[in-house]
Protein backbone atom coordinates (compact mmCIF):
# COMPACT_ATOMS: atom_id res chain seq x y z
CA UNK A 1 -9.44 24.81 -4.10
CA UNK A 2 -7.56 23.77 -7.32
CA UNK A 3 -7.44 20.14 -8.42
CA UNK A 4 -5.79 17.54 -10.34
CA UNK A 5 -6.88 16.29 -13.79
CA UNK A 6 -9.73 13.58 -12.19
CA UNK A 7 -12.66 11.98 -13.03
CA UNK A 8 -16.17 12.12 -11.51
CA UNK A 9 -18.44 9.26 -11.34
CA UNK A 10 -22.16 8.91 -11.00
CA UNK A 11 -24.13 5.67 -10.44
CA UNK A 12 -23.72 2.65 -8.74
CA UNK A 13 -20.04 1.27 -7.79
CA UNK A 14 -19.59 -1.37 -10.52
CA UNK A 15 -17.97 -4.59 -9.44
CA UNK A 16 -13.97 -4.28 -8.91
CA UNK A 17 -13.73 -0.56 -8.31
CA UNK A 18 -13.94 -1.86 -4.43
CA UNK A 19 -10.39 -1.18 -2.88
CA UNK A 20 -8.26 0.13 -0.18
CA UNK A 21 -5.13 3.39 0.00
CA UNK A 22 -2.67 2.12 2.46
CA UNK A 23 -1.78 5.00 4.77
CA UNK A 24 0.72 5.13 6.90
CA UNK A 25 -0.07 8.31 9.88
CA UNK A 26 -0.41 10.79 6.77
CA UNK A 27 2.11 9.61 4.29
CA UNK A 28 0.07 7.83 1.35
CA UNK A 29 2.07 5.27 -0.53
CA UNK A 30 0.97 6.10 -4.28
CA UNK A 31 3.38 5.11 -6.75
CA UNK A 32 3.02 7.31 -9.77
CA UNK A 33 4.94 8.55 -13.11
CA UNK A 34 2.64 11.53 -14.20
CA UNK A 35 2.68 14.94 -13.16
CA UNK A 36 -1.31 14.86 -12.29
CA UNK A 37 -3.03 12.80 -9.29
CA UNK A 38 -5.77 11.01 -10.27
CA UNK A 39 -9.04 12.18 -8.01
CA UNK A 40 -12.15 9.81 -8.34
CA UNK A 41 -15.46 11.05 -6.86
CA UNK A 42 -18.18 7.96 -7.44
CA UNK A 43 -22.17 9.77 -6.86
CA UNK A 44 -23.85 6.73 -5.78
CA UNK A 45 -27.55 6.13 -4.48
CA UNK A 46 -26.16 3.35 -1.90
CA UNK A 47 -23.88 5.65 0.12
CA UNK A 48 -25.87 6.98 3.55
CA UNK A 49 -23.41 9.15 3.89
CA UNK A 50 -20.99 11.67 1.85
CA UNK A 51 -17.89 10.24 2.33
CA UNK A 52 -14.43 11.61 1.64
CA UNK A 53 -10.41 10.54 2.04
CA UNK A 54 -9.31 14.37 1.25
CA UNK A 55 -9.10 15.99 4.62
CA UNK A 56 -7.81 19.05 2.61
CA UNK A 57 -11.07 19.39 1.03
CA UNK A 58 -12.96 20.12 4.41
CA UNK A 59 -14.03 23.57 5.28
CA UNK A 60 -14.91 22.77 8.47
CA UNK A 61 -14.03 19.37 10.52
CA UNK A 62 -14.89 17.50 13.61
CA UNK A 63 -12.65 14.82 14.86
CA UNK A 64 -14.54 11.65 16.06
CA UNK A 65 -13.60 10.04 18.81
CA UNK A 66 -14.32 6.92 18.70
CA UNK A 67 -13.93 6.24 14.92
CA UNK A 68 -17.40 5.62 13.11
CA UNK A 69 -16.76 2.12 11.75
CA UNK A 70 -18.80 1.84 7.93
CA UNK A 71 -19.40 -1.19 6.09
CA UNK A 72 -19.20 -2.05 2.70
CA UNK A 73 -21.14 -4.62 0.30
CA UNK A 74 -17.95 -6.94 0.56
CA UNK A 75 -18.14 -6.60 3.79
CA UNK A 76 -15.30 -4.74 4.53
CA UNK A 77 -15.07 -1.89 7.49
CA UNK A 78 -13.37 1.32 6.96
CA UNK A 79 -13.28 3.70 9.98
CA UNK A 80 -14.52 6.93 9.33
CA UNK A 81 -12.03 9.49 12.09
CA UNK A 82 -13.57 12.66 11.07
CA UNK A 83 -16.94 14.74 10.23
CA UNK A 84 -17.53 18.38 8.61
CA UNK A 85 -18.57 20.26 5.78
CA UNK A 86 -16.51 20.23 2.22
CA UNK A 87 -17.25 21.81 -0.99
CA UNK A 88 -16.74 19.71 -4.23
CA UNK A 89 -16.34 21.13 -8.14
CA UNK A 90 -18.83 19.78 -10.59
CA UNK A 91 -19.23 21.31 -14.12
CA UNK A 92 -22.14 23.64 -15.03
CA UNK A 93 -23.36 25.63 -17.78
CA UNK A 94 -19.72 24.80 -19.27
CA UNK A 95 -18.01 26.34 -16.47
CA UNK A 96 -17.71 25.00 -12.69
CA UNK A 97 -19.23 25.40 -9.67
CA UNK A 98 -19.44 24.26 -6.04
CA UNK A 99 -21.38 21.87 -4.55
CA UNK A 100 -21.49 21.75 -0.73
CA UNK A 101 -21.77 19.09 0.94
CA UNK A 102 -22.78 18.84 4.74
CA UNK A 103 -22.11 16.05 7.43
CA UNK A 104 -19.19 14.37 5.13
CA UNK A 105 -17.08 11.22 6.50
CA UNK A 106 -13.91 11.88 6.29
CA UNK A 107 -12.47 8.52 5.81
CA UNK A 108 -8.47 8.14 4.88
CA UNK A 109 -8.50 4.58 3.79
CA UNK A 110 -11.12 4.34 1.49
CA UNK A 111 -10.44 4.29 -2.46
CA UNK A 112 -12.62 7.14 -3.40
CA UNK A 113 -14.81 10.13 -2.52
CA UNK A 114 -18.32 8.75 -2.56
CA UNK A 115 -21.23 11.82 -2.53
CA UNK A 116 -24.53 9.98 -1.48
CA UNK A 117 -27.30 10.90 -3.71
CA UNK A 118 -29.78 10.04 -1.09
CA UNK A 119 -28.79 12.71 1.37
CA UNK A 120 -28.25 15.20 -1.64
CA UNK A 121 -32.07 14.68 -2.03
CA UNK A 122 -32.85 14.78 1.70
CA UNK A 123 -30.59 17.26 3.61
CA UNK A 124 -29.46 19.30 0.75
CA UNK A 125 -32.46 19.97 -1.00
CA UNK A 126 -31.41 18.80 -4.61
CA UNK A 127 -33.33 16.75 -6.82
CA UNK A 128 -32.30 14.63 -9.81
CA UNK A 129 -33.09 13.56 -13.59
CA UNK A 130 -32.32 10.95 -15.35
CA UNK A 131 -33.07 9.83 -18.79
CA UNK A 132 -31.72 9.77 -21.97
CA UNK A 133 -28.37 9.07 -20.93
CA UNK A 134 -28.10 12.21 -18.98
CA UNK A 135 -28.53 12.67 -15.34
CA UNK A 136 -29.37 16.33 -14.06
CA UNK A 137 -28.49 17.99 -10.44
CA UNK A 138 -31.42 20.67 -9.69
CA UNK A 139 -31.76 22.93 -6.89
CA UNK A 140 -35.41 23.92 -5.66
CA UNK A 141 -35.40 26.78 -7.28
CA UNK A 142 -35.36 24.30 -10.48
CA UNK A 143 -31.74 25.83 -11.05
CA UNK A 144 -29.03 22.83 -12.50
CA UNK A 145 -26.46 22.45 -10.99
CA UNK A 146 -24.38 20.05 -12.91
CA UNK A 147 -25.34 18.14 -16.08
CA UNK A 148 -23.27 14.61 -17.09
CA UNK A 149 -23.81 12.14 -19.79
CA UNK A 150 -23.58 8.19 -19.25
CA UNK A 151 -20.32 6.21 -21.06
CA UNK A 152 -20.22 2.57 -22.20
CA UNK A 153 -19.78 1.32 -18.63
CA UNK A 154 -23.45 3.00 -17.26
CA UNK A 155 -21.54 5.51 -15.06
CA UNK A 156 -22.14 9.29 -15.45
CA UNK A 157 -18.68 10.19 -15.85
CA UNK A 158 -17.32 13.39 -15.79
CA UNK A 159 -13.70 14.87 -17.07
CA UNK A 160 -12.35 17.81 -15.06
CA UNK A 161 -9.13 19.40 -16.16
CA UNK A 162 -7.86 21.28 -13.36
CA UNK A 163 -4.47 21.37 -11.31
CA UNK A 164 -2.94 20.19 -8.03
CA UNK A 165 -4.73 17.24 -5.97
CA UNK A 166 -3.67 17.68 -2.51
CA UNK A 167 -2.45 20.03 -0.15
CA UNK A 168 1.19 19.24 0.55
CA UNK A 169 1.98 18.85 4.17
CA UNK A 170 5.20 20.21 5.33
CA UNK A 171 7.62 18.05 6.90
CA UNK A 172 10.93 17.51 8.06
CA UNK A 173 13.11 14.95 7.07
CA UNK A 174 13.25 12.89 10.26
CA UNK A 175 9.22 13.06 10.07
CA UNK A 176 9.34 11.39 6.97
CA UNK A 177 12.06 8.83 7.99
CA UNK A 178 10.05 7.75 11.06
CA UNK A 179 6.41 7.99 9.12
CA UNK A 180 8.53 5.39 6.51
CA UNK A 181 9.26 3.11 9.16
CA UNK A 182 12.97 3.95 9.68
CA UNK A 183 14.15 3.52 5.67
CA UNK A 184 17.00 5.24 4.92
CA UNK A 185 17.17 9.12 4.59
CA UNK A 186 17.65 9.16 1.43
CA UNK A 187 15.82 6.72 0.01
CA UNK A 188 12.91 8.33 1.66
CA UNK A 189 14.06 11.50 0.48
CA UNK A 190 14.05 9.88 -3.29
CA UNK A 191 10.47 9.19 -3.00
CA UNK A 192 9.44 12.33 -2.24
CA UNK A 193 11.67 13.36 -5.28
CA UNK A 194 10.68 11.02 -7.38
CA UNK A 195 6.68 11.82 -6.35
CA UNK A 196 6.16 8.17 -5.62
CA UNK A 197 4.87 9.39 -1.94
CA UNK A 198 2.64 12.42 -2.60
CA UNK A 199 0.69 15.03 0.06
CA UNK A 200 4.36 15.86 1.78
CA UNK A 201 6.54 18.81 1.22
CA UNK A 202 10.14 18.65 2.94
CA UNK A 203 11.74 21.03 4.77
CA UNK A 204 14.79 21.42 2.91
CA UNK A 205 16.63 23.76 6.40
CA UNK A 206 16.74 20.58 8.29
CA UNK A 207 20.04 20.95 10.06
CA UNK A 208 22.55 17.83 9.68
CA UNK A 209 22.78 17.24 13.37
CA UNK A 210 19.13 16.74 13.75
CA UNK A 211 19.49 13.70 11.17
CA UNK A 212 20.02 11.16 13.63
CA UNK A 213 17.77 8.91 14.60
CA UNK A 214 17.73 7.80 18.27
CA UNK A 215 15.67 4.15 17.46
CA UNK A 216 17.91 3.36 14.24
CA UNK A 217 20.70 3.90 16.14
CA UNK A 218 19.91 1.71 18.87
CA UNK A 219 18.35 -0.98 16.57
CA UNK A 220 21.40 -1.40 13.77
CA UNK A 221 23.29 -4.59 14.23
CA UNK A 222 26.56 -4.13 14.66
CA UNK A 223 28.12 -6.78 12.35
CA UNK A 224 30.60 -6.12 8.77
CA UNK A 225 29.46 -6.29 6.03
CA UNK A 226 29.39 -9.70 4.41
CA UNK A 227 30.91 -10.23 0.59
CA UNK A 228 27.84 -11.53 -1.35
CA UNK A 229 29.19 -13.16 -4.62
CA UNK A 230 26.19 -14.51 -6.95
CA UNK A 231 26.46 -17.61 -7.65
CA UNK A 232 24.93 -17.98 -10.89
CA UNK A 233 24.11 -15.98 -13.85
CA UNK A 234 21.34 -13.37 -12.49
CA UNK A 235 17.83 -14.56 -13.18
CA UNK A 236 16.28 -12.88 -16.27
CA UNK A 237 12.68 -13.62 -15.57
CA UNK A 238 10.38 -13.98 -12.65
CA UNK A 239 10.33 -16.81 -11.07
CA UNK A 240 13.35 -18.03 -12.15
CA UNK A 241 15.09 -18.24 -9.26
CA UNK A 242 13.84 -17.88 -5.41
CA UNK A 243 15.52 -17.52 -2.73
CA UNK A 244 13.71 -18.36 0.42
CA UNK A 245 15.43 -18.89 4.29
CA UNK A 246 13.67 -19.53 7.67
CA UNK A 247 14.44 -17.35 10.81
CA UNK A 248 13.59 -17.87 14.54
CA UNK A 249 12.48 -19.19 17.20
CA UNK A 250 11.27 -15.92 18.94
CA UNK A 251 11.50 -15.94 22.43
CA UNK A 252 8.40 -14.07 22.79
CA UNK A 253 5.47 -15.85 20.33
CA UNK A 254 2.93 -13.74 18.50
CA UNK A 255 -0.36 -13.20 19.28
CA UNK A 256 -1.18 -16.31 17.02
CA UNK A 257 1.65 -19.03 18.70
CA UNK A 258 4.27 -18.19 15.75
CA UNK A 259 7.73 -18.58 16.54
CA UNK A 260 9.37 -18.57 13.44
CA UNK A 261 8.86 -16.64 9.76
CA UNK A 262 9.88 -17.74 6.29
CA UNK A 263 10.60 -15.46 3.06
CA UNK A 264 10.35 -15.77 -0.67
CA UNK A 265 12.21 -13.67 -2.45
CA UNK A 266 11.77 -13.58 -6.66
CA UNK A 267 15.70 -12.91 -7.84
CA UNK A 268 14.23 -11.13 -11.02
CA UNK A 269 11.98 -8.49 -9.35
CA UNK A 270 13.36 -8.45 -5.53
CA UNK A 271 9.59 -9.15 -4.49
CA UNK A 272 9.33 -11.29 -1.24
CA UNK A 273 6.35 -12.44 1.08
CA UNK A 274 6.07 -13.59 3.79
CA UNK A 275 4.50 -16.45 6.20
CA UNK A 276 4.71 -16.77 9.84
CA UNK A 277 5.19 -20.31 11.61
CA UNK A 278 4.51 -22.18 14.54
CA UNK A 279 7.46 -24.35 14.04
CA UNK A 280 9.95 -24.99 11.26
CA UNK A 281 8.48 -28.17 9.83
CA UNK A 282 5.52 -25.79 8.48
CA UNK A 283 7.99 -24.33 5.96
CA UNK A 284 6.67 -26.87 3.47
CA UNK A 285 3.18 -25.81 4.05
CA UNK A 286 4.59 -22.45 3.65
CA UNK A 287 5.69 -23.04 0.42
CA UNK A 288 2.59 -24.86 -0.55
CA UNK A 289 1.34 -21.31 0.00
CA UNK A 290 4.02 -19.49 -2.04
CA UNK A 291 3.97 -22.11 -4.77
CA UNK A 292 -0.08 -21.86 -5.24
CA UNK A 293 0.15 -17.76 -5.59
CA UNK A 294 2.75 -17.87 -7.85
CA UNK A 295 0.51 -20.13 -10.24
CA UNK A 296 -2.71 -18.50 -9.60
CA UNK A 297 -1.59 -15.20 -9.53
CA UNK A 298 0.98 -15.34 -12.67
CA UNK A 299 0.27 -18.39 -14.48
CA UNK A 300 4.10 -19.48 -14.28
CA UNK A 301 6.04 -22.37 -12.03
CA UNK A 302 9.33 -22.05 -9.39
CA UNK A 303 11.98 -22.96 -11.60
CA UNK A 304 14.81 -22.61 -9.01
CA UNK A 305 14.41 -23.03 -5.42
CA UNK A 306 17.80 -21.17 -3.31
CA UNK A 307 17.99 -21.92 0.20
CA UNK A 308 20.84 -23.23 2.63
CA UNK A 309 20.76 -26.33 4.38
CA UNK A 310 18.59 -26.18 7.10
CA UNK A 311 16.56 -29.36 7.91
CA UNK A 312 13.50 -28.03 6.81
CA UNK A 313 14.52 -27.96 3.19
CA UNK A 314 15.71 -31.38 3.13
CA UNK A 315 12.80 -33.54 4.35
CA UNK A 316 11.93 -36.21 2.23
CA UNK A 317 8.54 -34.80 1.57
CA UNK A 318 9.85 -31.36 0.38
CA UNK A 319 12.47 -33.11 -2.04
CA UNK A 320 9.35 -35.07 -3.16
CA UNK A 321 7.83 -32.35 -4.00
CA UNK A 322 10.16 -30.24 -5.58
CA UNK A 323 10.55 -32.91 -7.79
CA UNK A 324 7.26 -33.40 -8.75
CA UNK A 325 6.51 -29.79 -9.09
CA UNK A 326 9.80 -29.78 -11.26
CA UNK A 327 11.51 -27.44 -9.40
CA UNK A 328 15.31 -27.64 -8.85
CA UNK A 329 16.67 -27.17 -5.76
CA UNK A 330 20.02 -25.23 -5.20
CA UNK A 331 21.57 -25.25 -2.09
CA UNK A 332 24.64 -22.98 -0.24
CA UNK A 333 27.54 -25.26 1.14
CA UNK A 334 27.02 -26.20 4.51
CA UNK A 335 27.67 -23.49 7.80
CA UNK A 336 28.13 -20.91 4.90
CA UNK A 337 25.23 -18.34 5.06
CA UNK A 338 26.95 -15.71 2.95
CA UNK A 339 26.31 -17.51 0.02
CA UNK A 340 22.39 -17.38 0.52
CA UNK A 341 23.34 -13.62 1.09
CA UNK A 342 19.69 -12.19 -0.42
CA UNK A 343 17.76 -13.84 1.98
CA UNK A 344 20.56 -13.65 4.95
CA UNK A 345 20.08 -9.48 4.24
CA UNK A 346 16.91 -9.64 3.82
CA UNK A 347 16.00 -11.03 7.28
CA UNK A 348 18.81 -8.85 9.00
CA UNK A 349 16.69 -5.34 7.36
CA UNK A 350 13.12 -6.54 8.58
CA UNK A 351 14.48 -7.72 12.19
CA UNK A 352 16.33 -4.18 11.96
CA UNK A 353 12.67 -2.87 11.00
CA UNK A 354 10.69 -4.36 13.20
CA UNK A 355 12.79 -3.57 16.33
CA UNK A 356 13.01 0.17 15.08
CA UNK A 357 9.04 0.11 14.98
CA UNK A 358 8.61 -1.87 18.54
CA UNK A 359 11.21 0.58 20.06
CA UNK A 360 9.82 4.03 18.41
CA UNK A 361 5.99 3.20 19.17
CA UNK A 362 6.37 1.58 22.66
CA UNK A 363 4.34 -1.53 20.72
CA UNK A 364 4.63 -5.00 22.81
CA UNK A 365 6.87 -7.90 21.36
CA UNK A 366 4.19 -9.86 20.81
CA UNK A 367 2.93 -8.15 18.00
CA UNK A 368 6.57 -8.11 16.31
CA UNK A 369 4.26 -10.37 13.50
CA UNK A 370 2.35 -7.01 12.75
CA UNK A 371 5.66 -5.35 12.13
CA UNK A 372 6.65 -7.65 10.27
CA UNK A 373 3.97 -7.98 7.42
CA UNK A 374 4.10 -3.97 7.59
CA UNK A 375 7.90 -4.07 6.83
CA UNK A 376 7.75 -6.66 4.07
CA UNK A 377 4.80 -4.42 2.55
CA UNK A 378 7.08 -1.56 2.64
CA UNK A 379 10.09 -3.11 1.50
CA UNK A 380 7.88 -4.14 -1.58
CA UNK A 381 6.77 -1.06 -2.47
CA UNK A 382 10.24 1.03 -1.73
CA UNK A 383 12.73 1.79 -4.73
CA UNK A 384 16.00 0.08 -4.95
CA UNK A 385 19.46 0.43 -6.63
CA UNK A 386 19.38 -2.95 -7.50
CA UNK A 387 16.55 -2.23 -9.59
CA UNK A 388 17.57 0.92 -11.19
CA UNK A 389 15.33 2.98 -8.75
CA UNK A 390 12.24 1.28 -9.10
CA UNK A 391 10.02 -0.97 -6.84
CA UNK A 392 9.83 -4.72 -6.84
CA UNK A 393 5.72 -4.19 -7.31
CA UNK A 394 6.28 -1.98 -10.00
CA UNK A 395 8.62 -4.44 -12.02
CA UNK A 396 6.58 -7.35 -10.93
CA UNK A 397 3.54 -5.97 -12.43
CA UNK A 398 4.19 -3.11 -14.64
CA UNK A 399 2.08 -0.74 -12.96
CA UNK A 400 2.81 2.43 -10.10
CA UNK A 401 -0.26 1.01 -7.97
């Protein structure tokens, strides 16, 4: 099976290489500007298992029912939903060839395809040498099998140059819109253009009358469109401005006793997150929260805090803060939401979102706090016209992923 241009790893997982794909039932999120995937195999002597997140790659497969639940050194669990045989390219004798590879995980939410050395030596029937910076597969026949040298970093790293990554799966449009949580059509569409979700392949004979969507439909508030003048000169850098509003009670509490959620919103790079409350007079905790990651995470401080008027923003121990923090505080004229008009949208899309997701999946209200922390994630990492196309986690940190 052709392949990307990837990279092949042998030795122990170094410290920070631990991580996580988000997928979301087949439709990986991977922001990207190249034409090539990256695809990262790691040969490790830890691993008890071959281990693999390209289903594509399996000649044969078993589903597993229930998942096989594997833990990590961080102690992180990743289930493991499938078992079979794949065959993987290593380079030989200046050429390729195959290495199969027998009782593989398949695991879709782990980082990278992780070929245990241990059970190459024990089911397999290879054996291995290592020494002067070169590490040797053998067969018992004493044939090699692949041959890699070790870089600065003490991995045996290997560069393959070959072609495509994953086999596309075709889809239709409405798929893809309900697999995206109920985004738009065409901004779904766009990232399948645009390559920034990978793995799908649209069917481009979708007829116009099937483009309907029953849940959206039902879901969509009803309301004009509100006029949403700005204020003040747009902010130029991040953290400049933020708007933030409160929303709630819920009728129906979460599994953890919230009734209410509060948003942060960056005016530079649209990025928001997201906290869920017992009660409003949390929201200054809540900002606590929002205040710490911003100086942790970027080494910067709030230098505009937007909100309306809403009691929570105008207890004497926020104000206090603010102004100890430095932090000025702008607020809309009273009874006059449309002038905090990013966050007013903002909370009308996710409540849009998260009834679209209840409605589709048949989910219980109470876990409308799940929804929401998955639409905020995906409103994060979907383009928008207001910045030129691109994601607010791509502007925020100048990377795809």
């Amino acid at each position: 099976m052709p392949r990307a241009k990837g990279r092949t790893y042998i030795g122990p997982i170094p410290r920070g290489l631990h991580g996580d794909i988000e997928e979301m039932a087949g439709a990986t999120i991977m922001p990207m500007e190249e034409d090539t995937l990256p695809c990262t195999k790691l040969y490790i002597s830890g691993a008890l298992q071959h281990i693999s997140l390209y289903k594509a790659d399996f000649t044969s497969y078993t589903p597993l029912s229930p998942p096989l639940y594997i833990g990590t050194a961080n102690n992180h669990k990743f289930p493991a939903i499938g078992t079979g045989m794949l065959v993987v390219q290593v380079l030989a004798n200046g050429g390729e060839s195959g290495l199969t590879l027998h009782n593989a995980l398949y695991a879709p939410s782990v980082c990278y395809m992780l070929v245990s050395i241990g059970t190459l030596d024990r089911a397999e029937g290879y054996t291995f040498h290592i020494g002067g910076g070169r590490l040797q597969i053998i067969t018992l026949r004493s044939e090699p099998v692949s041959e890699v040298t070790c870089n600065p970093c003490h991995l045996y790293k290997v560069e393959c140059s070959l072609e495509s990554a994953y086999a596309a799966e075709d889809m239709s449009v409405m798929e893809l819109h309900r697999r995206l949580r109920h985004i738009s059509i065409a901004a779904a569409c766009k990232l399948v253009e645009s390559r920034a979700v990978c793995r799908i392949k649209l069917d481009p004979d979708t007829p116009e009358v099937d483009l309907d969507c029953e849940a959206c439909i039902i879901t969509h508030a009803t309301c004009l469109p509100m006029h949403k003048p700005h204020a003040s000169t747009l902010a130029q850098n991040f953290r400049d401005e933020v708007h933030t509003d409160v929303w709630g009670p819920s009728k129906t509490p979460t599994k953890g006793g919230h009734h209410y959620f509060i948003t942060f919103t960056d005016d530079t790079t649209c990025f928001t997150l997201v906290y869920l409350m017992g009660k409003k007079s949390e929201a200054i905790k809540a900002y606590k929260f929002f205040e710490a990651w911003v100086i942790t995470q970027h080494s910067t401080k709030i230098k505009v805090l937007h909100s309306d008027c809403g009691g929570e923003y105008l207890s004497k121990e926020f104000d206090e803060h603010l102004v100890a923090a430095g932090t000025v505080q702008r607020l809309t004229t009273h009874d006059m939401p449309q002038l905090n008009g990013v966050t007013e949208r903002l909370n009308w899309m996710l409540l849009e979102r998260i009834r679209a997701l209840r409605y589709a999946s048949g989910l219980p209200q109470m876990l409308w706090g799940e929804a929401l922390q998955h639409a905020t994630w995906l409103k994060n990492w979907t383009a928008t016209r207001t910045l030129d196309g691109k994601t607010p986690f791509k502007v925020l940190y100048g990377t795809p992923c």
